[in-house]
PDB file of N, CA and C in Angstrom:
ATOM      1  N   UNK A   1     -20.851  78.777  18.153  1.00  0.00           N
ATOM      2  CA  UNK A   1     -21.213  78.386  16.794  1.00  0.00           C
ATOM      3  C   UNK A   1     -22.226  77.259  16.852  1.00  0.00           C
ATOM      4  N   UNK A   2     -23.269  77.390  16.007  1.00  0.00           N
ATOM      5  CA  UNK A   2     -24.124  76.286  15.518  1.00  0.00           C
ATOM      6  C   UNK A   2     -24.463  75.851  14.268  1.00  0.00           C
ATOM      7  N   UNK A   3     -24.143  74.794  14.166  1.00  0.00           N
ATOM      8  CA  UNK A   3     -24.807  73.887  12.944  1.00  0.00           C
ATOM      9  C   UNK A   3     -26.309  74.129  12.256  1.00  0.00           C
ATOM     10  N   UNK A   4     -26.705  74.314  11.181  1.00  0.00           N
ATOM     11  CA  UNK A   4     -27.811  74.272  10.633  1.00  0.00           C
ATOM     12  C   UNK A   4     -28.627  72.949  10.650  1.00  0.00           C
ATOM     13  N   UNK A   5     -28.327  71.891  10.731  1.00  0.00           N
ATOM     14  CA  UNK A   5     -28.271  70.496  11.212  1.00  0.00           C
ATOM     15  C   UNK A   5     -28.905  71.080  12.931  1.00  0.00           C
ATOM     16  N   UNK A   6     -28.308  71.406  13.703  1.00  0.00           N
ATOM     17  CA  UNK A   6     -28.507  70.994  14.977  1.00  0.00           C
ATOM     18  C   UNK A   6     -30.287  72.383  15.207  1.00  0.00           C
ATOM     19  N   UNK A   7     -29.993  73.489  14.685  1.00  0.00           N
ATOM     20  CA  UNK A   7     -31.301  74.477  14.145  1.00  0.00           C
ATOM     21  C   UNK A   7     -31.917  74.045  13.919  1.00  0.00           C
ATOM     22  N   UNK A   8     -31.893  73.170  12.616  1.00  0.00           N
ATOM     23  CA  UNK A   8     -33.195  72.046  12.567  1.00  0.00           C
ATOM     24  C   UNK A   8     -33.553  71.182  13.433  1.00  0.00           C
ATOM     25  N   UNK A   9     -33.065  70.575  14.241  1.00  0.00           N
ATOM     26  CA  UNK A   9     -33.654  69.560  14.762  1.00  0.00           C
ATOM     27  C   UNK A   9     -34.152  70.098  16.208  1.00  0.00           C
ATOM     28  N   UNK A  10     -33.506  71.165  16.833  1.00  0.00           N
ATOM     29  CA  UNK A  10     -33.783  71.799  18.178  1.00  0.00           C
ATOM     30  C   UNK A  10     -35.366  72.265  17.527  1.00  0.00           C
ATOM     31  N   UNK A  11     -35.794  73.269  16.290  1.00  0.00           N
ATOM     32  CA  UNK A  11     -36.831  73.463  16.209  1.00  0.00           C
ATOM     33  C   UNK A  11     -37.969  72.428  15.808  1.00  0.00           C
ATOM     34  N   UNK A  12     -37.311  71.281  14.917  1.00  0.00           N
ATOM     35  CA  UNK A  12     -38.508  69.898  15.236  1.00  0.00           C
ATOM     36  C   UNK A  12     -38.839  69.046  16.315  1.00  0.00           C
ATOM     37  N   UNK A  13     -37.867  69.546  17.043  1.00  0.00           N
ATOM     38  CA  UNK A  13     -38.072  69.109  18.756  1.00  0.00           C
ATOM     39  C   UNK A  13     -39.109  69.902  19.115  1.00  0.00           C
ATOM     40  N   UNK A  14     -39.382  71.185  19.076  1.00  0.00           N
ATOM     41  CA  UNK A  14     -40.132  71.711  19.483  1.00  0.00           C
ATOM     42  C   UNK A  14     -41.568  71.987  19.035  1.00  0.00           C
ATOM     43  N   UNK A  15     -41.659  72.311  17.573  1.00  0.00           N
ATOM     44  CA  UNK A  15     -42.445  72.046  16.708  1.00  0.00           C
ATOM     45  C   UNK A  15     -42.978  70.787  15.955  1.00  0.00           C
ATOM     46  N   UNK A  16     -43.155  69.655  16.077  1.00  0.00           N
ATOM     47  CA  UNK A  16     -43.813  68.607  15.404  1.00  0.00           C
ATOM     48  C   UNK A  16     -44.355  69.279  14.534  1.00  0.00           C
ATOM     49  N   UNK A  17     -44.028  68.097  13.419  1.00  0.00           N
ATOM     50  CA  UNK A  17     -44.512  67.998  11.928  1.00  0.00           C
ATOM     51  C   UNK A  17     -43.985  68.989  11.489  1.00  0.00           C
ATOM     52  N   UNK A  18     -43.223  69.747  11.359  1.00  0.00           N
ATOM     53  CA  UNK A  18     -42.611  71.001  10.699  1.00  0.00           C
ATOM     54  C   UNK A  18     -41.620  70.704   9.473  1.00  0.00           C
ATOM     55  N   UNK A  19     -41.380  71.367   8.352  1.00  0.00           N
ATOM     56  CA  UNK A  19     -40.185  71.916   7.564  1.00  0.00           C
ATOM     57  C   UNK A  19     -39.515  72.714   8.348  1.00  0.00           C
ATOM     58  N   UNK A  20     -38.048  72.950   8.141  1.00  0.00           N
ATOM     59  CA  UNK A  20     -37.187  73.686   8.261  1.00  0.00           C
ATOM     60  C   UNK A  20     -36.466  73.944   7.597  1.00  0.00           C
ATOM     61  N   UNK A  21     -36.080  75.073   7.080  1.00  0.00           N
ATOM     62  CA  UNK A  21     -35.091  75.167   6.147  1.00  0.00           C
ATOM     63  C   UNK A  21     -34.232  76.643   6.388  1.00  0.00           C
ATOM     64  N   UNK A  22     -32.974  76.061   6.687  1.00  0.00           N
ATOM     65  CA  UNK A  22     -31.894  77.456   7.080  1.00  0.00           C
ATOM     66  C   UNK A  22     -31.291  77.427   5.971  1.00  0.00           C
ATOM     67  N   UNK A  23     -30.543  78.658   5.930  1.00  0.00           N
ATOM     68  CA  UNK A  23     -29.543  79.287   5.363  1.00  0.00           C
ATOM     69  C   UNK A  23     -28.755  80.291   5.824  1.00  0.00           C
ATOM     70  N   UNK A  24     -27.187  80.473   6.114  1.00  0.00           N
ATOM     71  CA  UNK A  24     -26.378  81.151   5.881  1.00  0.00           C
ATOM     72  C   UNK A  24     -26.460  82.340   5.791  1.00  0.00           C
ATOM     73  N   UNK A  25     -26.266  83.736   5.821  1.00  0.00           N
ATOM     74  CA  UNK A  25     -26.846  84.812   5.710  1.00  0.00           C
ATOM     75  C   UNK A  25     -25.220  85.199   5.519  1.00  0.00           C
ATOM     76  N   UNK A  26     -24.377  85.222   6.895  1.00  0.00           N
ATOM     77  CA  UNK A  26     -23.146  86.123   6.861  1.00  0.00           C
ATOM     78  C   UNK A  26     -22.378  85.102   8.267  1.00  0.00           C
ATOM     79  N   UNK A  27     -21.865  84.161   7.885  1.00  0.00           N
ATOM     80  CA  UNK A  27     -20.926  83.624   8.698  1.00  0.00           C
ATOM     81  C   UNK A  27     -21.862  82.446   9.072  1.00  0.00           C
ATOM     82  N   UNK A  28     -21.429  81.936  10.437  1.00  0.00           N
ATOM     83  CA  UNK A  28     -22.291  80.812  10.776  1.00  0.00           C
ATOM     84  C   UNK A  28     -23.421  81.133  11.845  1.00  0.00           C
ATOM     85  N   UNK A  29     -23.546  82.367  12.718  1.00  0.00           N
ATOM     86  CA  UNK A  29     -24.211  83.433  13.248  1.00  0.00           C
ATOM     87  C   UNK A  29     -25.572  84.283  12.854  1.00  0.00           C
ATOM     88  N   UNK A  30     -25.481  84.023  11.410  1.00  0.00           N
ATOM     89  CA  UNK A  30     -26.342  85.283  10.656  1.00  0.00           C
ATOM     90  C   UNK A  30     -27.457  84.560  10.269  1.00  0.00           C
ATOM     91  N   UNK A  31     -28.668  84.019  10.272  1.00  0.00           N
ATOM     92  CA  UNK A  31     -29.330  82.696   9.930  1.00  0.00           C
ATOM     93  C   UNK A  31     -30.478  83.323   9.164  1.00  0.00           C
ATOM     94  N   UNK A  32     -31.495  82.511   8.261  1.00  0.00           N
ATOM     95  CA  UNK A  32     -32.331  83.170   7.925  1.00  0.00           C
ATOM     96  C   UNK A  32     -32.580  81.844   7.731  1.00  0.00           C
ATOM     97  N   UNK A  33     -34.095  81.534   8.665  1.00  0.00           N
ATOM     98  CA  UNK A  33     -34.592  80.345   8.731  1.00  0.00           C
ATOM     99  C   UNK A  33     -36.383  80.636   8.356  1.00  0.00           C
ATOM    100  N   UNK A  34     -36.853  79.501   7.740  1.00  0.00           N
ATOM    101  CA  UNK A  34     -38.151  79.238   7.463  1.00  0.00           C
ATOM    102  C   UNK A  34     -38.850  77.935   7.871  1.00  0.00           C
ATOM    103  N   UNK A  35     -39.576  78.324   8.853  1.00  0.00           N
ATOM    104  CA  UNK A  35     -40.571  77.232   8.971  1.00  0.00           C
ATOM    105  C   UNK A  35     -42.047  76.580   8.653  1.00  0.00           C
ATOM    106  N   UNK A  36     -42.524  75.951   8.539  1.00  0.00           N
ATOM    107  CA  UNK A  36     -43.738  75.622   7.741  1.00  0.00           C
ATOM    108  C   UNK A  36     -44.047  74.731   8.847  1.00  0.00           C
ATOM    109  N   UNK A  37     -45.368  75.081   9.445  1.00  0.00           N
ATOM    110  CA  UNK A  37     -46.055  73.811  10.321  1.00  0.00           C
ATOM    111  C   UNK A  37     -47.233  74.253  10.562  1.00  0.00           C
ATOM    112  N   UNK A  38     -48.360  72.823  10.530  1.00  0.00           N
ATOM    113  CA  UNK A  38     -49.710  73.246  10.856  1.00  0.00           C
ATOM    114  C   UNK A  38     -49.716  73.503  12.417  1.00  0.00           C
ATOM    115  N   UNK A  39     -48.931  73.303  13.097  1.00  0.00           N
ATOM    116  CA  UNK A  39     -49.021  74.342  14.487  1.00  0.00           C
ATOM    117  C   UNK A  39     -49.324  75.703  14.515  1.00  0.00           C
ATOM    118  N   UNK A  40     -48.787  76.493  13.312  1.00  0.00           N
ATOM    119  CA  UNK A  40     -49.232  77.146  13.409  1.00  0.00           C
ATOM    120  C   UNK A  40     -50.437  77.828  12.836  1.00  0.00           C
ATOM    121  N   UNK A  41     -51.368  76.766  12.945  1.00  0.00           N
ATOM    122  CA  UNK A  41     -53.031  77.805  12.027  1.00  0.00           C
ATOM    123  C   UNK A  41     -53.550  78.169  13.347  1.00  0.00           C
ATOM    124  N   UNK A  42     -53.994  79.357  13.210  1.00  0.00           N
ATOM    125  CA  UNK A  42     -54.806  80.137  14.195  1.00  0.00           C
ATOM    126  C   UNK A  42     -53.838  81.227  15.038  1.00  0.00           C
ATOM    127  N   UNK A  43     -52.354  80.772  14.869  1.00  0.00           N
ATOM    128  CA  UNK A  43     -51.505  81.471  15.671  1.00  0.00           C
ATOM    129  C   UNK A  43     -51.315  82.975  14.704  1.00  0.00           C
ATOM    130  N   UNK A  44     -51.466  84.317  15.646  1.00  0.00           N
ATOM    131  CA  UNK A  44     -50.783  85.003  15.072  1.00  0.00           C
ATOM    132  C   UNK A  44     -49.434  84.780  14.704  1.00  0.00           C
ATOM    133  N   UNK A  45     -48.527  86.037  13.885  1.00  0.00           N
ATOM    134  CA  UNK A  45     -47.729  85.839  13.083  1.00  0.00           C
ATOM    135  C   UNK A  45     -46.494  85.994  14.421  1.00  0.00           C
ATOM    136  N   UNK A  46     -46.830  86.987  15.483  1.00  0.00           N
ATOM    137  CA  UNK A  46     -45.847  87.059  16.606  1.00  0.00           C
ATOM    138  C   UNK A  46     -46.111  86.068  17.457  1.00  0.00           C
ATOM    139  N   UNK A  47     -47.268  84.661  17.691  1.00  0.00           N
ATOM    140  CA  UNK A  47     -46.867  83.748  18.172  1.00  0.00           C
ATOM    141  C   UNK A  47     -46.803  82.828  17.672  1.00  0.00           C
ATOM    142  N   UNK A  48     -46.120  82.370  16.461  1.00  0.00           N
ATOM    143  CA  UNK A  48     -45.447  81.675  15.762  1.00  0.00           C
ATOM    144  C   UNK A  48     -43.776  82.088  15.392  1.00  0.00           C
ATOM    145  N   UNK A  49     -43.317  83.480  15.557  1.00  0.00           N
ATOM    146  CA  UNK A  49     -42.213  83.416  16.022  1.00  0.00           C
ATOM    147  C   UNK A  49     -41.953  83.575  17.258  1.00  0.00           C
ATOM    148  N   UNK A  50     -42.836  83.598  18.482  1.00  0.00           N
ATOM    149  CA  UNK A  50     -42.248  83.248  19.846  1.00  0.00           C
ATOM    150  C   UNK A  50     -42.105  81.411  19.828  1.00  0.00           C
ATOM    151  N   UNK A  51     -42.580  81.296  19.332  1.00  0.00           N
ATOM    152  CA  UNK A  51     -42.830  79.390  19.108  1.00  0.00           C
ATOM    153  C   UNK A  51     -41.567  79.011  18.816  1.00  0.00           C
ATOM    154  N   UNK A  52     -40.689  79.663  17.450  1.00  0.00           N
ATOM    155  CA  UNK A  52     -39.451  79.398  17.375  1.00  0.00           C
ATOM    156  C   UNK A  52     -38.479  80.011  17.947  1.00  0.00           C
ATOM    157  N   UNK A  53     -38.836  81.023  18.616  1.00  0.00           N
ATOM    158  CA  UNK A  53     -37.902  81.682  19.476  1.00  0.00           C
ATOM    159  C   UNK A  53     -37.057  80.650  20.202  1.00  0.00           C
ATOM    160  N   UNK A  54     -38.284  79.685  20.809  1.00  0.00           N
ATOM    161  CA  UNK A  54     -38.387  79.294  22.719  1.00  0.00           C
ATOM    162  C   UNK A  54     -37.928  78.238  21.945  1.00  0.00           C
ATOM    163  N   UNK A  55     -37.835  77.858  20.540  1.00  0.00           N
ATOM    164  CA  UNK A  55     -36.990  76.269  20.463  1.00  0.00           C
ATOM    165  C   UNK A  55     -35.658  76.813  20.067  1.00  0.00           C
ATOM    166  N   UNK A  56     -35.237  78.007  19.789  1.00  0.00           N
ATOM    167  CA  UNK A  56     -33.556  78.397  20.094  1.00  0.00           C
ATOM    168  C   UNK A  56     -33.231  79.405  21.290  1.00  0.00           C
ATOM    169  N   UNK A  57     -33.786  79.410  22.075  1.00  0.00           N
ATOM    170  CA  UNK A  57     -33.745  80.117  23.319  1.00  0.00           C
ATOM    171  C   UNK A  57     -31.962  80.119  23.675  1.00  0.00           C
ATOM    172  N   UNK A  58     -31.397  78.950  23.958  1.00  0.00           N
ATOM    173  CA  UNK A  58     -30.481  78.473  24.526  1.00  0.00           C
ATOM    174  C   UNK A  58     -29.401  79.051  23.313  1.00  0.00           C
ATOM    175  N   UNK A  59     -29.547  78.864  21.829  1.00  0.00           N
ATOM    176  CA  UNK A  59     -28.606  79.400  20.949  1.00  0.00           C
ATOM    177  C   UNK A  59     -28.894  81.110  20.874  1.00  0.00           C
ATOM    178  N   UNK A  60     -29.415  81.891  21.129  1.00  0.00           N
ATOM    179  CA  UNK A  60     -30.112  83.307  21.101  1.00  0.00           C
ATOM    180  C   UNK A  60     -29.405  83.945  22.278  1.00  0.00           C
ATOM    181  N   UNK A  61     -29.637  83.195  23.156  1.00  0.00           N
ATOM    182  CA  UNK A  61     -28.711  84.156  24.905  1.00  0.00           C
ATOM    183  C   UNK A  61     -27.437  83.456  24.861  1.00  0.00           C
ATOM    184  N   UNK A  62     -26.819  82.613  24.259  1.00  0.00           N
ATOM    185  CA  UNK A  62     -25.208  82.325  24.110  1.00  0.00           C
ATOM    186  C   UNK A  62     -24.659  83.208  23.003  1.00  0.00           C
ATOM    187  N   UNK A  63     -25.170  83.668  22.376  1.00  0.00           N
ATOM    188  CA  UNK A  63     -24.946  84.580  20.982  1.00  0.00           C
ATOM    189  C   UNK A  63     -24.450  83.490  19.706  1.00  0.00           C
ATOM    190  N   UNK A  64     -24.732  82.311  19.863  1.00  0.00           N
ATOM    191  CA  UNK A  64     -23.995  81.162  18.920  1.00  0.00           C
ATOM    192  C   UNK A  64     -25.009  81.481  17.608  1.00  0.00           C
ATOM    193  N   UNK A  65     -26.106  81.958  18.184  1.00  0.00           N
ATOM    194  CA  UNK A  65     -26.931  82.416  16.555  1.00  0.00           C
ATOM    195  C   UNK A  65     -27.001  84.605  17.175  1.00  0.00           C
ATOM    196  N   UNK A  66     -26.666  84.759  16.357  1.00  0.00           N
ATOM    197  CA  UNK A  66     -26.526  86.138  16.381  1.00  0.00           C
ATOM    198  C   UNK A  66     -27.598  86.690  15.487  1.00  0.00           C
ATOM    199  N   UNK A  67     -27.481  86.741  14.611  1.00  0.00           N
ATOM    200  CA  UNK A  67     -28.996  87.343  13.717  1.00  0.00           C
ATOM    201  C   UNK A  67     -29.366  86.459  12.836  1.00  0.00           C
ATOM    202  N   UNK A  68     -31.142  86.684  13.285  1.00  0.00           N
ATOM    203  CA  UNK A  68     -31.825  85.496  12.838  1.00  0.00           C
ATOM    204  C   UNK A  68     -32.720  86.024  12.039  1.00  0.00           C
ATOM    205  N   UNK A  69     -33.349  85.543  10.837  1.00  0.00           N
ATOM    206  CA  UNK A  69     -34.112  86.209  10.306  1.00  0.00           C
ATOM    207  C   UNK A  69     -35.359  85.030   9.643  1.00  0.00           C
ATOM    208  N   UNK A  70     -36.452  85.401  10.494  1.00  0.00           N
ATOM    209  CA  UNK A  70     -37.735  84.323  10.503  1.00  0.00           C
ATOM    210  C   UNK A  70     -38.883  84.813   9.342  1.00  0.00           C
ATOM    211  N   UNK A  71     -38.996  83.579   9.095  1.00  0.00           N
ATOM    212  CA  UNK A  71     -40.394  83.496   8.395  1.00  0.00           C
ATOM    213  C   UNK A  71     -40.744  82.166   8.659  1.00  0.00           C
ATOM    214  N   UNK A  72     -42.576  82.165   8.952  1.00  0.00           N
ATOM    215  CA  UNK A  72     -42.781  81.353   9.271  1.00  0.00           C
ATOM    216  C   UNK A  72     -44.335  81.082   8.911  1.00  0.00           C
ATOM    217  N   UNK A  73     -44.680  80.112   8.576  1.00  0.00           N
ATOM    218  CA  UNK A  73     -45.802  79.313   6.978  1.00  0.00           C
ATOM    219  C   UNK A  73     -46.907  78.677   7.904  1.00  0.00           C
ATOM    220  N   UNK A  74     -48.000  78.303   7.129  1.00  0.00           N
ATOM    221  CA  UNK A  74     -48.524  77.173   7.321  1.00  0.00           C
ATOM    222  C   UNK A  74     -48.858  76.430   6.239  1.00  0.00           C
ATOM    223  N   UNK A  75     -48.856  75.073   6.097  1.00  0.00           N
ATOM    224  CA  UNK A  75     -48.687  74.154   5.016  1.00  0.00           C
ATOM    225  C   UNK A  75     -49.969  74.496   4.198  1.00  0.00           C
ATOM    226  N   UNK A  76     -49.910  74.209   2.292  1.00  0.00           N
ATOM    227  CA  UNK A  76     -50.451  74.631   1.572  1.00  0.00           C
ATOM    228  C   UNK A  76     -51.717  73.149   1.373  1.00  0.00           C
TER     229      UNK A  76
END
């Protein structure tokens, strides 16, 4: 199990300057997270979710996040 608290901060560890914002989907497992960061201008849309992949790597192969469901921005 993981905290939405600890999601956020593993991906602002990884991402500087970012929003994060999770939610709940179906248990504490089921996530549907959004990120917003100028890291990603220029990045395609599949390497901006390998970007957040590799900052939950460690919750993804323990199964503590089980289904994740990404979207991911760049600031307006």
């Amino acid at each position: 199990m993981t905290t939405q608290n600890k999601v956020i901060n593993l991906i602002k560890q990884k991402i500087a300057n970012s929003e994060v914002f999770v939610e709940n989907l179906k248990g504490d497992d089921h996530l549907q997270v959004t990120v917003i960061s100028p890291a990603f201008n220029g990045l395609s849309l599949v390497k901006q979710h390998q970007l957040v992949y590799s900052a939950l790597k460690q919750e993804l192969a323990s199964e503590a996040i089980h289904a994740l469901a990404l979207k991911t921005e760049t600031p307006n």
